[in-house]
PDB file of N, CA and C in Angstrom:
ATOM      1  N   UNK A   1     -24.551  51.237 -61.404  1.00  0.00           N
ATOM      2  CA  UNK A   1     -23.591  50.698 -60.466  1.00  0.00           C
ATOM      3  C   UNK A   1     -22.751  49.638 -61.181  1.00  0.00           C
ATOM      4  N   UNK A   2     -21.368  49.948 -61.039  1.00  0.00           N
ATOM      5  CA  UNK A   2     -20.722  49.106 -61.219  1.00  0.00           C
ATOM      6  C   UNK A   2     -21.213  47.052 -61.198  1.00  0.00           C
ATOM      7  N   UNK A   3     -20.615  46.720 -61.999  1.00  0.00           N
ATOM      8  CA  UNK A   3     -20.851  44.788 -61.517  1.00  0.00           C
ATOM      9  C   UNK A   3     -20.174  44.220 -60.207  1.00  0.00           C
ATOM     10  N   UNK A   4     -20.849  43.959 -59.038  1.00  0.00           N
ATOM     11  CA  UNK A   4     -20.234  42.964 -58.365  1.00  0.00           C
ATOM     12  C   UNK A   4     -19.878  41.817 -58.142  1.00  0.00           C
ATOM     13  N   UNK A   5     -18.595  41.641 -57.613  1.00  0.00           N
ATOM     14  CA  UNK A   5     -18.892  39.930 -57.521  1.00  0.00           C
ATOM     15  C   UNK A   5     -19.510  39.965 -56.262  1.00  0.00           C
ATOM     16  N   UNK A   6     -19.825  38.394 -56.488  1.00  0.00           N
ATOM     17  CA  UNK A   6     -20.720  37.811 -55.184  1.00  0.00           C
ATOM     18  C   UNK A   6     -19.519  38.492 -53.895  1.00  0.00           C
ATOM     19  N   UNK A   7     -18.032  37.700 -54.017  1.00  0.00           N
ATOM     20  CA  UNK A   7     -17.185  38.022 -52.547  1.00  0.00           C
ATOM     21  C   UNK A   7     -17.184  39.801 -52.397  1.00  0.00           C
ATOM     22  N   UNK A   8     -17.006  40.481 -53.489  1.00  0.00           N
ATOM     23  CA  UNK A   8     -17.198  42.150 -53.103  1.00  0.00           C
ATOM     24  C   UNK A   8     -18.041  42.651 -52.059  1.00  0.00           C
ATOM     25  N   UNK A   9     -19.314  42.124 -52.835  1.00  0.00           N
ATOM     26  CA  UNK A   9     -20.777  42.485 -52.072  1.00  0.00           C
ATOM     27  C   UNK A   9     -20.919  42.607 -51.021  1.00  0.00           C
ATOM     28  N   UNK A  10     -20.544  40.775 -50.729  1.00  0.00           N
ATOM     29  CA  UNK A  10     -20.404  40.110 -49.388  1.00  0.00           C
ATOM     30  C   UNK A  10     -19.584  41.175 -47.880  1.00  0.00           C
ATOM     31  N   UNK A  11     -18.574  41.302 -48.797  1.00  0.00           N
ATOM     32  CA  UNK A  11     -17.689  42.105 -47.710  1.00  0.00           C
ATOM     33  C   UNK A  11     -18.141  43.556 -47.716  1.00  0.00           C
ATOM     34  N   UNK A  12     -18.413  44.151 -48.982  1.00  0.00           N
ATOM     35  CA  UNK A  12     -19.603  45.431 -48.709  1.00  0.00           C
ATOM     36  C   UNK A  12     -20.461  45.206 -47.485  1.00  0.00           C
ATOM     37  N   UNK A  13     -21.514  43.767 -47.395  1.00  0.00           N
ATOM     38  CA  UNK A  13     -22.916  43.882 -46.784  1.00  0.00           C
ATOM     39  C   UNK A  13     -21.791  43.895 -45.263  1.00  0.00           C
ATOM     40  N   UNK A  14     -21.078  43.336 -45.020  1.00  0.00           N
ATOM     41  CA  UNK A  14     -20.156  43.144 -43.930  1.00  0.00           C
ATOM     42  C   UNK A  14     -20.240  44.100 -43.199  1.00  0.00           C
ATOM     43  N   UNK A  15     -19.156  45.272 -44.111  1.00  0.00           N
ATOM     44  CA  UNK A  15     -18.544  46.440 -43.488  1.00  0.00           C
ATOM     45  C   UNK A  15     -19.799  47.267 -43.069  1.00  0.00           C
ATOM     46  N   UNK A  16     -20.752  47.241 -44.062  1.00  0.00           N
ATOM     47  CA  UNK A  16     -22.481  48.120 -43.663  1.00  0.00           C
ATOM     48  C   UNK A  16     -22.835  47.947 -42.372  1.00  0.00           C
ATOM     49  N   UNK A  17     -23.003  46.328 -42.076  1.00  0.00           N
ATOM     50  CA  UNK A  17     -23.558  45.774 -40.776  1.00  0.00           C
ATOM     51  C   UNK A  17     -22.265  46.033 -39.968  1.00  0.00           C
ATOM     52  N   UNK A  18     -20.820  46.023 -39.920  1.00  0.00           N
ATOM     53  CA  UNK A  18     -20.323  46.914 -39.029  1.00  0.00           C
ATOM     54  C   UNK A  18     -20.931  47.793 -38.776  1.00  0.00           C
ATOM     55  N   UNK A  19     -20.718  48.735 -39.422  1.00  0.00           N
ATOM     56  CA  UNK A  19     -20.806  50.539 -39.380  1.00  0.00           C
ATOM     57  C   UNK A  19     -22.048  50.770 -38.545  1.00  0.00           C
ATOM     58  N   UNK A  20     -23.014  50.012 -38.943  1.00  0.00           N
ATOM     59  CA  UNK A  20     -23.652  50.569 -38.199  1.00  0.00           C
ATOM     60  C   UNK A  20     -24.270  50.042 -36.685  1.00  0.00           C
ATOM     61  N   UNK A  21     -23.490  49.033 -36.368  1.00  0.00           N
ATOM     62  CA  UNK A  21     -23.078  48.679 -35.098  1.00  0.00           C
ATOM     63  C   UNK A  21     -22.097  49.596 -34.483  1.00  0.00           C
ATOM     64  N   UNK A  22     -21.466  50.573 -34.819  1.00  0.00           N
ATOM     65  CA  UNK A  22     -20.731  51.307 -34.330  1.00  0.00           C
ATOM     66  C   UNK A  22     -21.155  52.003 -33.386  1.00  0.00           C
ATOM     67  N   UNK A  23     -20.539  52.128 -31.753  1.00  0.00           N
ATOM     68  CA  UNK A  23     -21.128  53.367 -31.311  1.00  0.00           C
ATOM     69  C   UNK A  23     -21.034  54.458 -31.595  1.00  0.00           C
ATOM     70  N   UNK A  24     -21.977  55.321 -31.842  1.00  0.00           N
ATOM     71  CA  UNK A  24     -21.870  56.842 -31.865  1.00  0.00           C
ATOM     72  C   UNK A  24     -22.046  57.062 -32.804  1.00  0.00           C
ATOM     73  N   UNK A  25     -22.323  56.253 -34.063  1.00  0.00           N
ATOM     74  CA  UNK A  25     -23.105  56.398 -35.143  1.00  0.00           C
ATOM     75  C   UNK A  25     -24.296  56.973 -35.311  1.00  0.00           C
ATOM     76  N   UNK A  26     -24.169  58.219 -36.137  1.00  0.00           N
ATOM     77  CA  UNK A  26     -25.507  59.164 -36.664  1.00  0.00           C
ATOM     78  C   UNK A  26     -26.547  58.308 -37.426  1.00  0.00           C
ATOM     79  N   UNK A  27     -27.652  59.279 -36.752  1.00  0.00           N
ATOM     80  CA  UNK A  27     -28.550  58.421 -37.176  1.00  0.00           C
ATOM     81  C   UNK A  27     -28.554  58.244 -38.862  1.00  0.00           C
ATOM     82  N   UNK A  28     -28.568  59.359 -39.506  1.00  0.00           N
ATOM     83  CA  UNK A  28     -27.998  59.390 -41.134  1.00  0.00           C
ATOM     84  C   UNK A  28     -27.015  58.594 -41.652  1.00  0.00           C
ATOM     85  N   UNK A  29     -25.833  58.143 -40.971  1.00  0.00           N
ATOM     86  CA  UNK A  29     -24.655  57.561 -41.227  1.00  0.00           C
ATOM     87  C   UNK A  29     -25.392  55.950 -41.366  1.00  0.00           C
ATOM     88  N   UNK A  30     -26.622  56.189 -40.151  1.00  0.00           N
ATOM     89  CA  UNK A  30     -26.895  54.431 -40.192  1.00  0.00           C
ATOM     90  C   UNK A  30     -27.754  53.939 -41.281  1.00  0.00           C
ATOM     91  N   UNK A  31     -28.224  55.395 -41.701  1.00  0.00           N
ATOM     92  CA  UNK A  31     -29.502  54.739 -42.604  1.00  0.00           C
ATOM     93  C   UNK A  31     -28.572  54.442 -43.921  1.00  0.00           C
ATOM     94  N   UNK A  32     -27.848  55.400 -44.113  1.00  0.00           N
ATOM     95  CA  UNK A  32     -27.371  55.822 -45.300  1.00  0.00           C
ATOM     96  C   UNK A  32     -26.089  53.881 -45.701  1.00  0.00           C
ATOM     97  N   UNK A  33     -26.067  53.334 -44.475  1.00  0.00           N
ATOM     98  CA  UNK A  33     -25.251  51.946 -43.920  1.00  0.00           C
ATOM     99  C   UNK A  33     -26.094  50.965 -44.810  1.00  0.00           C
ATOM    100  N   UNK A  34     -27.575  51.330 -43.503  1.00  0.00           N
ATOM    101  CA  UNK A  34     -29.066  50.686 -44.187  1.00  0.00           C
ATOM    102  C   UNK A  34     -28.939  50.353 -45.395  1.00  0.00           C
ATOM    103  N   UNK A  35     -29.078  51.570 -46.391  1.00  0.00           N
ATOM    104  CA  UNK A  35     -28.994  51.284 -47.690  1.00  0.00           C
ATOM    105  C   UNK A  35     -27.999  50.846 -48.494  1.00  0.00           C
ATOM    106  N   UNK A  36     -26.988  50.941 -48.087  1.00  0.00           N
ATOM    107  CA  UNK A  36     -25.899  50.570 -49.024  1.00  0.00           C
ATOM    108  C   UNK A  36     -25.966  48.897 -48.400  1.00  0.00           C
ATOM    109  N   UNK A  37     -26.252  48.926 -47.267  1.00  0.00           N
ATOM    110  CA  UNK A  37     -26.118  46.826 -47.343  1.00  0.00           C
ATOM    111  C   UNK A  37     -27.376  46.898 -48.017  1.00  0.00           C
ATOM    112  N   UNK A  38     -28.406  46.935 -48.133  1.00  0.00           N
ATOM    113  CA  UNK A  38     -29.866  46.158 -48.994  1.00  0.00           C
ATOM    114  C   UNK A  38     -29.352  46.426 -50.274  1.00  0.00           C
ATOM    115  N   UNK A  39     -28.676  47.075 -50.857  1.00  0.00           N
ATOM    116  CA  UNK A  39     -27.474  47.305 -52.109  1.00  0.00           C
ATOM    117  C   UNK A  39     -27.354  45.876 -52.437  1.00  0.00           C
ATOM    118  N   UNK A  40     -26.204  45.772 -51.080  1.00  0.00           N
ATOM    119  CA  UNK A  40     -25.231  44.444 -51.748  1.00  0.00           C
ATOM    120  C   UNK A  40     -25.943  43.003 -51.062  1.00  0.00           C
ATOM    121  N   UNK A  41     -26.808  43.328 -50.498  1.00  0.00           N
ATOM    122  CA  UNK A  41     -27.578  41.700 -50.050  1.00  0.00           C
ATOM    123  C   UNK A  41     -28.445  41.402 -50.939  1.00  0.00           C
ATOM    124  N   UNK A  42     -28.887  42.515 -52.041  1.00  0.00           N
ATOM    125  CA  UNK A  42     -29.687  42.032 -53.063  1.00  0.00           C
ATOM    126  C   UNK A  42     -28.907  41.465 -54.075  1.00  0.00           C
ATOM    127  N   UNK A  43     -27.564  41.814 -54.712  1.00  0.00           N
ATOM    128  CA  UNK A  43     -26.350  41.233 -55.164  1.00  0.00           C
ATOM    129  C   UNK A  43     -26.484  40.003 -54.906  1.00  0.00           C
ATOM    130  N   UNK A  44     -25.823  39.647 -53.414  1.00  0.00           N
ATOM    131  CA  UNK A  44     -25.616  38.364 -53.048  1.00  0.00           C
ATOM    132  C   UNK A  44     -26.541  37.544 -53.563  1.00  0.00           C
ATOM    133  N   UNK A  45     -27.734  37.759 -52.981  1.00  0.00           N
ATOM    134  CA  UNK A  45     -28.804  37.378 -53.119  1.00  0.00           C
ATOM    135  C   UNK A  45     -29.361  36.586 -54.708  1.00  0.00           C
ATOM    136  N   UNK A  46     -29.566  37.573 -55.572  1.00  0.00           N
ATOM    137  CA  UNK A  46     -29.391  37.670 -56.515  1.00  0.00           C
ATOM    138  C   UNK A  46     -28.251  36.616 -57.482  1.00  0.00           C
ATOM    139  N   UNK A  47     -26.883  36.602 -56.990  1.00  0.00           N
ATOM    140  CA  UNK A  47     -25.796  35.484 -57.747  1.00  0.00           C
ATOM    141  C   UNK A  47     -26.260  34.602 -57.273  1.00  0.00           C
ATOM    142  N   UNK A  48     -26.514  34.184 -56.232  1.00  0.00           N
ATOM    143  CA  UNK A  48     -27.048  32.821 -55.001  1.00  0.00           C
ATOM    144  C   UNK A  48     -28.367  32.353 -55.478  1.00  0.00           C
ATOM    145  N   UNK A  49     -29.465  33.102 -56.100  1.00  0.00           N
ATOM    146  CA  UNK A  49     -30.440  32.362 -56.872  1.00  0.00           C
ATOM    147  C   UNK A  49     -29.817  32.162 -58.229  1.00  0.00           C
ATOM    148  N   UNK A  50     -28.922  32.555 -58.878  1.00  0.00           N
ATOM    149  CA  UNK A  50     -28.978  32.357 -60.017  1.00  0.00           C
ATOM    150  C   UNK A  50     -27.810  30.992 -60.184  1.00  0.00           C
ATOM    151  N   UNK A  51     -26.793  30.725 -59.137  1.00  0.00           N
ATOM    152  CA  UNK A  51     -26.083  30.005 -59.406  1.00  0.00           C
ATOM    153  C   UNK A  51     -26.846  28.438 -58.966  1.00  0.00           C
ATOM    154  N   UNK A  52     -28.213  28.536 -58.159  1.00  0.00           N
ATOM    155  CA  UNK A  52     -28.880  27.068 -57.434  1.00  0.00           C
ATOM    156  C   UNK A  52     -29.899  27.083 -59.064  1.00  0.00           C
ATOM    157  N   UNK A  53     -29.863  28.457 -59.858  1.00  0.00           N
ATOM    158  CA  UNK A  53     -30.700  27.556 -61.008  1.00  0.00           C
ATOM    159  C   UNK A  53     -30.000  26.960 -61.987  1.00  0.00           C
ATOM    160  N   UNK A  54     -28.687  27.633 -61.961  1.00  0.00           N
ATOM    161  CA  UNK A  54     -27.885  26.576 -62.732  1.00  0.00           C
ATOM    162  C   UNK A  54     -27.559  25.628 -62.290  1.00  0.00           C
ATOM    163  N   UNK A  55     -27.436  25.535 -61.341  1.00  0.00           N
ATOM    164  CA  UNK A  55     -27.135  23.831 -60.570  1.00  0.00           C
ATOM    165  C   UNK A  55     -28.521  23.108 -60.916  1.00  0.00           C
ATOM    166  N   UNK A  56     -29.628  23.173 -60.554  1.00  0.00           N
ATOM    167  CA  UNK A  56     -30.634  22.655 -61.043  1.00  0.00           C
ATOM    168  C   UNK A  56     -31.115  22.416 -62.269  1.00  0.00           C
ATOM    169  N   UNK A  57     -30.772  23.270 -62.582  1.00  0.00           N
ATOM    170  CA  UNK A  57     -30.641  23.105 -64.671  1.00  0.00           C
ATOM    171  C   UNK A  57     -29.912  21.925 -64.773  1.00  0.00           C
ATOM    172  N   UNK A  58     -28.674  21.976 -64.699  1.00  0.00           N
ATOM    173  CA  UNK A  58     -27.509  20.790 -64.639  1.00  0.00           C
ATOM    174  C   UNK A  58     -27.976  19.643 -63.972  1.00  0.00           C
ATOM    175  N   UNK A  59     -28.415  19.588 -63.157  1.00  0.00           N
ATOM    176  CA  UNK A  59     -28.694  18.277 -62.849  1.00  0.00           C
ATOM    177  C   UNK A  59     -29.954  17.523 -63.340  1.00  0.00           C
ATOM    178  N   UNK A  60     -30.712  18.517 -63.692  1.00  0.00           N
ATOM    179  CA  UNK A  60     -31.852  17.945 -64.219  1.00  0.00           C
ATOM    180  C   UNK A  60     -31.515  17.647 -66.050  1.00  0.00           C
ATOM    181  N   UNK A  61     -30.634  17.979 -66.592  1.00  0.00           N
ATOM    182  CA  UNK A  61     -30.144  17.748 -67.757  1.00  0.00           C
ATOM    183  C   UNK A  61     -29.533  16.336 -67.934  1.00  0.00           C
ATOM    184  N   UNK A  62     -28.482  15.859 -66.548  1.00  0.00           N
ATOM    185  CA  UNK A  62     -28.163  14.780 -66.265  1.00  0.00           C
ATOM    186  C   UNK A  62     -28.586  13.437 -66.232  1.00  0.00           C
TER     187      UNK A  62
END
């Protein structure tokens, strides 16, 4: 998979948790939603621990 940025992801995990708030959404359409946000919330996720250990690095260097 391509590199995301953190804001990509973000608006990926977005549009997922739309979609599958949608009415009339298949049940396949939702899972298939399912997975593509745990995709990009592990992303997020993922830049968001790594940018509080550089902040913590940094300050503890200080």
């Amino acid at each position: 998979m391509d590199k995301f940025k953190f804001e990509e992801s973000l608006v990926k995990l977005q549009e997922a948790c739309e979609k599958m708030k949608s009415p009339g959404i298949s049940l396949e359409d939702a899972i298939s939603c399912y997975e593509e946000g745990k995709v990009h919330y592990k992303i997020c996720r993922d830049i968001l621990e790594n940018a509080t250990q550089t902040i913590e690095t940094f300050e503890e260097s200080e």
